[in-house]
C-alpha atoms as a PDB file:
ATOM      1  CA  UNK A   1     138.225 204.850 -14.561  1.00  0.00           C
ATOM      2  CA  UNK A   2     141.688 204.024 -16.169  1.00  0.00           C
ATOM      3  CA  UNK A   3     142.405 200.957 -14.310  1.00  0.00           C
ATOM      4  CA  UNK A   4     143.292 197.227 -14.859  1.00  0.00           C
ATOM      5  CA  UNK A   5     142.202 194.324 -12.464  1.00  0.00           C
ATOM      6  CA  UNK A   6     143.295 191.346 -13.374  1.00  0.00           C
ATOM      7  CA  UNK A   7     142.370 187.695 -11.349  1.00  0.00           C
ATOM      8  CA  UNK A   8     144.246 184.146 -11.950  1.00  0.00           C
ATOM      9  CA  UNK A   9     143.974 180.780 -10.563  1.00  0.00           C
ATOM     10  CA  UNK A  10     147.084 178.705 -10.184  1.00  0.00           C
ATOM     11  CA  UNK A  11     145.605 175.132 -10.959  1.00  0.00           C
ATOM     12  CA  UNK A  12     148.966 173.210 -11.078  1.00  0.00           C
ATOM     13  CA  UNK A  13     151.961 173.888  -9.038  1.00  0.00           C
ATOM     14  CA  UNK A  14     154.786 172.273 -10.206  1.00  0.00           C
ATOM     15  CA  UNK A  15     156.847 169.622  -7.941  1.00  0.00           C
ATOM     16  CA  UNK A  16     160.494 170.222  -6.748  1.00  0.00           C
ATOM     17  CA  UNK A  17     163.390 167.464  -4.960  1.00  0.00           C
ATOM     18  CA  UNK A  18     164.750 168.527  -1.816  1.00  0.00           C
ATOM     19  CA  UNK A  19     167.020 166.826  -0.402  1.00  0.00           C
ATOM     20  CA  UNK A  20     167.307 167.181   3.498  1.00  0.00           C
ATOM     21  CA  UNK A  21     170.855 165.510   5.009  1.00  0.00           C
ATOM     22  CA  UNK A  22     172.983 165.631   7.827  1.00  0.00           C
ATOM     23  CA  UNK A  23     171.362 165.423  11.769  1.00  0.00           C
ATOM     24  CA  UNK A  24     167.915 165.178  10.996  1.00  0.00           C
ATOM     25  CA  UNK A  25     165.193 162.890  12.129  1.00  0.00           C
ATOM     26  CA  UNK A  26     164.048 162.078   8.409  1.00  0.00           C
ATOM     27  CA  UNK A  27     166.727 162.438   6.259  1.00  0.00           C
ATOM     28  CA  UNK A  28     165.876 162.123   2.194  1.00  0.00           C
ATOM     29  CA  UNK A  29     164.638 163.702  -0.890  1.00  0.00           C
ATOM     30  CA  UNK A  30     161.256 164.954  -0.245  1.00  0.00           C
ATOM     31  CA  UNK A  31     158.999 166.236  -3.074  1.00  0.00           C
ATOM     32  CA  UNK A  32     157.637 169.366  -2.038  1.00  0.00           C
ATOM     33  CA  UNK A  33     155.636 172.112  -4.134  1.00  0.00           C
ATOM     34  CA  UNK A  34     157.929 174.627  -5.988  1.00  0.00           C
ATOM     35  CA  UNK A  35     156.294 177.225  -3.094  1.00  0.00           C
ATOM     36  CA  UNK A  36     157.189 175.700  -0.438  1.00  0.00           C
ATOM     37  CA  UNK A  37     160.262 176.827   1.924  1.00  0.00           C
ATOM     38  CA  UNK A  38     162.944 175.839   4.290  1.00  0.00           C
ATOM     39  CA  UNK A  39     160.232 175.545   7.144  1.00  0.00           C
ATOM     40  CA  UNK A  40     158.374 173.760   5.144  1.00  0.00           C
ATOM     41  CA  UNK A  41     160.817 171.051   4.623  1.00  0.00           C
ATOM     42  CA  UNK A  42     161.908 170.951   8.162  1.00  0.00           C
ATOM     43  CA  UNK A  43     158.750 170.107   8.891  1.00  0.00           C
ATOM     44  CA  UNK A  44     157.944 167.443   6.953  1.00  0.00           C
ATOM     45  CA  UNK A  45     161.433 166.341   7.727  1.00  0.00           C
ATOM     46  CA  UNK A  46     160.829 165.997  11.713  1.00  0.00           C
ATOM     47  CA  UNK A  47     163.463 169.063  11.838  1.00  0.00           C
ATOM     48  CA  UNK A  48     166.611 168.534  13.796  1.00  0.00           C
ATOM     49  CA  UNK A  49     167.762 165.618  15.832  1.00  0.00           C
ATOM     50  CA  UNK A  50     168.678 165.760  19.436  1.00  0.00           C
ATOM     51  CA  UNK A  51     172.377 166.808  18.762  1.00  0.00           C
ATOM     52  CA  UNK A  52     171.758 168.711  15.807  1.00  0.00           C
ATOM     53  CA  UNK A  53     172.076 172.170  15.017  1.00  0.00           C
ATOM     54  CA  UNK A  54     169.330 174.800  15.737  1.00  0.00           C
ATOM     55  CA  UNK A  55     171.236 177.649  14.752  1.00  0.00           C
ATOM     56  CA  UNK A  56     173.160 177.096  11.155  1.00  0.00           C
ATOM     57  CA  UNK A  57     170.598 175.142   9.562  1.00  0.00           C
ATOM     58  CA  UNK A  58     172.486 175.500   5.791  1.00  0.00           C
ATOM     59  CA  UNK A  59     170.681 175.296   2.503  1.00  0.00           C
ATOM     60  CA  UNK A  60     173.030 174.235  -0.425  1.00  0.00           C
ATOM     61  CA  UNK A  61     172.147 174.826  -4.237  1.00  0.00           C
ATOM     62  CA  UNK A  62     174.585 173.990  -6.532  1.00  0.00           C
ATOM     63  CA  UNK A  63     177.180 172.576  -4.220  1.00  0.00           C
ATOM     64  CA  UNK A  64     176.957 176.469  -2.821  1.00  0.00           C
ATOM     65  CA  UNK A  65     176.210 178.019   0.680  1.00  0.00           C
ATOM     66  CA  UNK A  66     173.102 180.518  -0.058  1.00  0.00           C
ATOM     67  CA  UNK A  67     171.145 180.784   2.800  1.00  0.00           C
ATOM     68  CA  UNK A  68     171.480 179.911   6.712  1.00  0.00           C
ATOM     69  CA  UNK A  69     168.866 179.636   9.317  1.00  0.00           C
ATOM     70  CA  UNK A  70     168.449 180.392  12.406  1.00  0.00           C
ATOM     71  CA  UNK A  71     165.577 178.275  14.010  1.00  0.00           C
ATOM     72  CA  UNK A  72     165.748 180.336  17.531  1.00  0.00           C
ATOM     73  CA  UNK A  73     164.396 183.607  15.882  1.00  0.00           C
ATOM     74  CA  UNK A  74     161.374 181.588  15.218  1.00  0.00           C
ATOM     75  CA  UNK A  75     161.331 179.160  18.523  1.00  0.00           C
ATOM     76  CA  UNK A  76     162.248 182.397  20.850  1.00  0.00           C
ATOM     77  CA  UNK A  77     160.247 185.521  18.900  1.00  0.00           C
ATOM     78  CA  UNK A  78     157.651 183.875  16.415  1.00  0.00           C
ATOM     79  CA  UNK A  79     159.621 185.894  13.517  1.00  0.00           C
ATOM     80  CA  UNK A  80     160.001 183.727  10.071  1.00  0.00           C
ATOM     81  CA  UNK A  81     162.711 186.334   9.172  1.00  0.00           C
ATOM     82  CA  UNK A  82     165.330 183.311   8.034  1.00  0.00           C
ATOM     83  CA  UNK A  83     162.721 181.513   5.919  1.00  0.00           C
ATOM     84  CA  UNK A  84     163.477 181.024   2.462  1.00  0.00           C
ATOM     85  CA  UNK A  85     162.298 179.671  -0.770  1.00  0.00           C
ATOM     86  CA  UNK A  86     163.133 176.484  -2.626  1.00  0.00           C
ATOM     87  CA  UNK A  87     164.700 175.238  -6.082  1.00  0.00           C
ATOM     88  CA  UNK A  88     164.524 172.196  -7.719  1.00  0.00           C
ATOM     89  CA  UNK A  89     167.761 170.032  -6.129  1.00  0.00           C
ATOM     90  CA  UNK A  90     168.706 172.127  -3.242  1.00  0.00           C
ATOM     91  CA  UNK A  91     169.862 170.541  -0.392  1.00  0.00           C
ATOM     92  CA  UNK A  92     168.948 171.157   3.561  1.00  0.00           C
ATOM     93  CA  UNK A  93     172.088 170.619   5.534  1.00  0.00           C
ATOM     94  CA  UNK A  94     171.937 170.424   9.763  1.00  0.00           C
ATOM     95  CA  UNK A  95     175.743 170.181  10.846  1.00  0.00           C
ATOM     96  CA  UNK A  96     175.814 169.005  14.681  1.00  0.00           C
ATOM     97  CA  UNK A  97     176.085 171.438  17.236  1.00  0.00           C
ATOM     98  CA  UNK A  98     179.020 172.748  18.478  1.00  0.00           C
ATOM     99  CA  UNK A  99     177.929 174.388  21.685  1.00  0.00           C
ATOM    100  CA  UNK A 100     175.553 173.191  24.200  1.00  0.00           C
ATOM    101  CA  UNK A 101     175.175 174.859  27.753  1.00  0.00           C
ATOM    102  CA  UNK A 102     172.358 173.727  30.572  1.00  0.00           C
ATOM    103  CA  UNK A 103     170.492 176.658  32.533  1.00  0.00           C
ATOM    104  CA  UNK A 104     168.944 174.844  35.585  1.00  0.00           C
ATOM    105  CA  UNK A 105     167.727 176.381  38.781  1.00  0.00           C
ATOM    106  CA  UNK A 106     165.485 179.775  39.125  1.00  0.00           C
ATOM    107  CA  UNK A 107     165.027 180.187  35.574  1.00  0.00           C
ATOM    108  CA  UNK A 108     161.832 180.200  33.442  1.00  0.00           C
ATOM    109  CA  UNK A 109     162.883 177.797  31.369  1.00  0.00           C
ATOM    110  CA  UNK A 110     165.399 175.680  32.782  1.00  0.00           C
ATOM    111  CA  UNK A 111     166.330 173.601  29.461  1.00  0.00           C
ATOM    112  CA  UNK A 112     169.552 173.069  27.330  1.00  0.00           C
ATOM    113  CA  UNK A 113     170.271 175.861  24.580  1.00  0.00           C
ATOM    114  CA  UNK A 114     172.430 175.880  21.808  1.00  0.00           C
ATOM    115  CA  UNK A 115     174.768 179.128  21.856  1.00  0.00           C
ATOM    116  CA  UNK A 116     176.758 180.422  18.659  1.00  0.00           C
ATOM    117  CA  UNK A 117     180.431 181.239  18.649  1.00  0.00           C
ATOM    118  CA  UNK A 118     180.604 184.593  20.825  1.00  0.00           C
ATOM    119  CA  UNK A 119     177.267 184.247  22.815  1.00  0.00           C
ATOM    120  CA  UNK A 120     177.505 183.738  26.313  1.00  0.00           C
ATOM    121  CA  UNK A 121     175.686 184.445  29.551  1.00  0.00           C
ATOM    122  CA  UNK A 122     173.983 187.180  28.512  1.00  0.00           C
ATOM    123  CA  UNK A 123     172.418 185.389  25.597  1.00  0.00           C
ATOM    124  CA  UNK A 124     171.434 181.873  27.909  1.00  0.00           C
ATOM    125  CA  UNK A 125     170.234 184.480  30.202  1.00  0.00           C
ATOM    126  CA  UNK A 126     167.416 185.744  27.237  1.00  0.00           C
ATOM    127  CA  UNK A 127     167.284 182.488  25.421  1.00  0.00           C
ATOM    128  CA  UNK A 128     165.734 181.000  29.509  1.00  0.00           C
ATOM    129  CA  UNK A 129     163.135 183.431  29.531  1.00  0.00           C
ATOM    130  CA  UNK A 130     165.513 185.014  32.457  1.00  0.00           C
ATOM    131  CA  UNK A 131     165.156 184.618  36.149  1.00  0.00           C
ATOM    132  CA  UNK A 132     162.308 183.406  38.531  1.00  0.00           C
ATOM    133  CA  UNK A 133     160.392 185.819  40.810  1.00  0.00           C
ATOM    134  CA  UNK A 134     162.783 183.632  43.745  1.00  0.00           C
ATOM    135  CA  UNK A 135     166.058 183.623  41.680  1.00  0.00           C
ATOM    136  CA  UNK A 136     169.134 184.899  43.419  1.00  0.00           C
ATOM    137  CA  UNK A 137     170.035 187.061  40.735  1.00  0.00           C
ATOM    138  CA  UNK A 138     173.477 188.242  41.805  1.00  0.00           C
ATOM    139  CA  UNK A 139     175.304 185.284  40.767  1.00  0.00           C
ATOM    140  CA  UNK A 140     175.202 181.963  39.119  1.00  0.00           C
ATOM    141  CA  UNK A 141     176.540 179.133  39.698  1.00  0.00           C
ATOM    142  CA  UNK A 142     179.243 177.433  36.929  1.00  0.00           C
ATOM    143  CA  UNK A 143     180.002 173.752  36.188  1.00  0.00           C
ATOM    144  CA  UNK A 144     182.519 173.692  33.795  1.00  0.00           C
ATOM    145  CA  UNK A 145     184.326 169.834  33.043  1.00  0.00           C
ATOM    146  CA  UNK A 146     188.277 170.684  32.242  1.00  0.00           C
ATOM    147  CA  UNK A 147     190.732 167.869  30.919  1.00  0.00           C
ATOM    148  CA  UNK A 148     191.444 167.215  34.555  1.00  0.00           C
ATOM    149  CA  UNK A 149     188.557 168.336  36.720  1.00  0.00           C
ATOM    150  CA  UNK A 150     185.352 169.411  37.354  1.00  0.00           C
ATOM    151  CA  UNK A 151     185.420 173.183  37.743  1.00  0.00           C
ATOM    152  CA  UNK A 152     182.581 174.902  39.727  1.00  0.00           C
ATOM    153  CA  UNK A 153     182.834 178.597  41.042  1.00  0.00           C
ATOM    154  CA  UNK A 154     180.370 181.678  41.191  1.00  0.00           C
ATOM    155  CA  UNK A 155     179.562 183.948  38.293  1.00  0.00           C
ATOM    156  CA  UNK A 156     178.752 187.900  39.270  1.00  0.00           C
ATOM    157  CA  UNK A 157     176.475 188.585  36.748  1.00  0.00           C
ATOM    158  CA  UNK A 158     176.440 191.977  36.641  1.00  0.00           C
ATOM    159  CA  UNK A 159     180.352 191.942  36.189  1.00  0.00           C
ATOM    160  CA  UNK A 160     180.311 189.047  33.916  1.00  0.00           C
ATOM    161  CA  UNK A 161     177.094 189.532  31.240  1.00  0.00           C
ATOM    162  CA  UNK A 162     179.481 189.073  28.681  1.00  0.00           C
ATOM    163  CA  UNK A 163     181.449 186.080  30.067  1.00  0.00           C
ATOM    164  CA  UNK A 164     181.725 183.244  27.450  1.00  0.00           C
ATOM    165  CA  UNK A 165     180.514 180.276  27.591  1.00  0.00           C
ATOM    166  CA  UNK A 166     181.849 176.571  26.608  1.00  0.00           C
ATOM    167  CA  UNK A 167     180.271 173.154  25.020  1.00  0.00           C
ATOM    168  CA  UNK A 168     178.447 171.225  28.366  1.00  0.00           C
ATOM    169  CA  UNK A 169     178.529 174.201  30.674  1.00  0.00           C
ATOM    170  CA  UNK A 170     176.247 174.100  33.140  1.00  0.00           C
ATOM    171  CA  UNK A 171     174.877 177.480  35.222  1.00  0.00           C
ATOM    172  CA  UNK A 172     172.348 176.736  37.923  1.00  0.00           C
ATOM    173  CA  UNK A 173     170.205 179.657  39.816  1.00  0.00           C
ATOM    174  CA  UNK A 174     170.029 179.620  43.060  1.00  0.00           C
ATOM    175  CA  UNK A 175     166.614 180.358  45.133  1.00  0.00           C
ATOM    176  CA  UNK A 176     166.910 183.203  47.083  1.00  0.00           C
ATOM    177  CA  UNK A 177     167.367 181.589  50.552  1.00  0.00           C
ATOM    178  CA  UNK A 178     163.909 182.674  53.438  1.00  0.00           C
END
């Protein structure tokens, strides 16, 4: 019929160094299979610690930034969009993060998020699954530590959805009251 099949089996896959550094529970070189990718190594790496980065996870080949990763796209939506695949000697940086904000209150998942540079309430509003069925959704409440003071004051968040937020931040959400 003027076609070709052809069938192989792959009997030995070769071995590859990663090395995995920075804030991670296991750091090291880790011999992995030459098919295996950046989730792959986080895994068997114990992935981030508790103050590193979630969002600019960096892999380095030849002392050169080629790929970042952004673990929430998985964590959030399932999506393995920022996986990639590995070479012999490439290194798995996790920097620390640079800015953590609390969501606590009326929220569906009341839990500290990491936020990149330009995300803000909009963004911890998604990443918490957004409000309750007894959140007070008009406004949230702010704790913000200054050099000389703890600041707290209302946010209007249909005025504010794109009001920026800062490293240890706190916005609570109120019940609505009976």
């Amino acid at each position: 019929n003027g076609s070709l099949n052809l069938d192989f089996t792959l009997t030995k896959v070769k071995s590859i160094k990663v090395t995995v550094v920075g804030e991670v529970v296991n750091p090291g070189t880790y011999n992995v299979s030459s098919l295996a990718t950046l989730f792959n190594v986080l895994y068997q790496s114990g992935g981030p610690t508790r103050i590193g980065s979630f969002r600019n996870i960096q892999l380095l080949r030849n002392n050169k930034l080629i790929h970042q990763l952004d673990l929430y796209e998985f964590l959030q939506k399932g999506l393995l969009t920022g996986d990639a695949g590995l070479k012999d000697q490439d290194v798995v940086f996790i920097p620390a993060s640079e800015i953590i904000v609390q969501a606590t209150g009326e929220v569906k998942r009341p839990l500290k998020y990491e936020l990149r540079a330009g995300e803000g309430l909009k963004e911890l509003l998604a990443y918490s699954g957004g409000f309750t069925e007894n959140a007070y959704t008009a406004q949230l409440t702010l704790k913000r530590k200054t050099d000389k003071e703890l600041e707290i004051r209302n946010i209007d968040v249909a005025a504010e959805k794109d009001f920026l937020l800062r490293n240890g931040d706190v916005l609570h959400a109120s019940a609505i009251l009976d």
